[in-house]
Protein backbone atom coordinates (compact mmCIF):
# COMPACT_ATOMS: atom_id res chain seq x y z
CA UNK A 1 -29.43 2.86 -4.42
CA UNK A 2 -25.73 2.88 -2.68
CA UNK A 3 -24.01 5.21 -1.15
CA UNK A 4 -24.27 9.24 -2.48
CA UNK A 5 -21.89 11.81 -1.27
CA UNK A 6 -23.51 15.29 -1.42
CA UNK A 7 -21.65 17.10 -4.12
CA UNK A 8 -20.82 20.92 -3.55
CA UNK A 9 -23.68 23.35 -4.13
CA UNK A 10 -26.13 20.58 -4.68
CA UNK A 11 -29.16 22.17 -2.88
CA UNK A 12 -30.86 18.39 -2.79
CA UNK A 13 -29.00 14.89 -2.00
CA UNK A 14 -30.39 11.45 -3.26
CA UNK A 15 -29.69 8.27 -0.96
CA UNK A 16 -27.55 8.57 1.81
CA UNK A 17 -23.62 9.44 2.18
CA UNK A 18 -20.89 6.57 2.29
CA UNK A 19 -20.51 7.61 6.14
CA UNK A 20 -23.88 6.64 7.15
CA UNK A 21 -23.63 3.25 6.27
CA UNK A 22 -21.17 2.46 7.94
CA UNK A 23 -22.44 1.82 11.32
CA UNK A 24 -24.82 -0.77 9.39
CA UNK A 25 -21.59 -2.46 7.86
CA UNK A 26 -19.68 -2.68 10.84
CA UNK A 27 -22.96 -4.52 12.32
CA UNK A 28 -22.94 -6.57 9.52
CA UNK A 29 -19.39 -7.68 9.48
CA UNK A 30 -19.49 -6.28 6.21
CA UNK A 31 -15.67 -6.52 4.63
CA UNK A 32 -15.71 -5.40 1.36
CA UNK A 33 -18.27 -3.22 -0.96
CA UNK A 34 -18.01 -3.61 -4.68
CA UNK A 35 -18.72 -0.50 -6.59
CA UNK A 36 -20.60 -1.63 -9.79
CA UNK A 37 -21.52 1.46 -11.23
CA UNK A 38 -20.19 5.10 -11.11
CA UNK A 39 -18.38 6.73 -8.28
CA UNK A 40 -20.94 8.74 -6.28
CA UNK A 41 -19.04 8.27 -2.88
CA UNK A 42 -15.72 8.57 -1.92
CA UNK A 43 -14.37 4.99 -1.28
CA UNK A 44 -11.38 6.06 1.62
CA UNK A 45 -14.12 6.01 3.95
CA UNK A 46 -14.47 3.14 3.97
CA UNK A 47 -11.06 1.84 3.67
CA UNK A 48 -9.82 4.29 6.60
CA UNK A 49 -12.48 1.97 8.33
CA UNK A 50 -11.34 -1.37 7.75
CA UNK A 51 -13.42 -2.31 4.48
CA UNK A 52 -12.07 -3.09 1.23
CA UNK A 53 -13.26 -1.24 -1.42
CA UNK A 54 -13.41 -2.96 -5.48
CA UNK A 55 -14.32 -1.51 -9.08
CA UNK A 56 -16.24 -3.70 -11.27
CA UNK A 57 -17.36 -0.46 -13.43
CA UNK A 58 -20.75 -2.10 -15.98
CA UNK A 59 -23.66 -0.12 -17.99
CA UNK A 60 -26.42 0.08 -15.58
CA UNK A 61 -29.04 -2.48 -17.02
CA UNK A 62 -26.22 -4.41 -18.69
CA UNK A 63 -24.50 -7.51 -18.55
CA UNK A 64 -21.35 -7.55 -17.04
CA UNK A 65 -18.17 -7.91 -19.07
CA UNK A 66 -16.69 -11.02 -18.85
CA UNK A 67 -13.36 -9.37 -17.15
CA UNK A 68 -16.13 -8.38 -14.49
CA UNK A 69 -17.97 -11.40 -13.85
């Protein structure tokens, strides 16, 4: 699972927020994530911090779209 914001009122939160990884990516030398599915983070934090941040929006479980691969 990738990042998950906590969304307002959610009593419960899934996976951890885009902020905690960053320490890890930094670490890492980690320059660019590549969302594949949908948004569940808010991607300016991590390009306020120096990573690059790409869409390549597929099904879960699918193939990718040959624009995406």
């Amino acid at each position: 699972m990738g990042p998950v914001d906590k969304q307002p009122g959610e009593q419960r939160q899934f996976g951890h927020s885009v902020s905690s990884y960053l320490n890890i990516f930094k670490h890492l030398k980690v320059s660019k994530v590549i969302r594949l599915n949908e948004p569940k983070y808010e991607e300016s934090v991590l390009t306020r911090n120096g990573i690059e941040h790409e869409e390549m929006y597929f099904n879960d479980g699918s193939v990718p779209p040959d624009e995406v691969a």
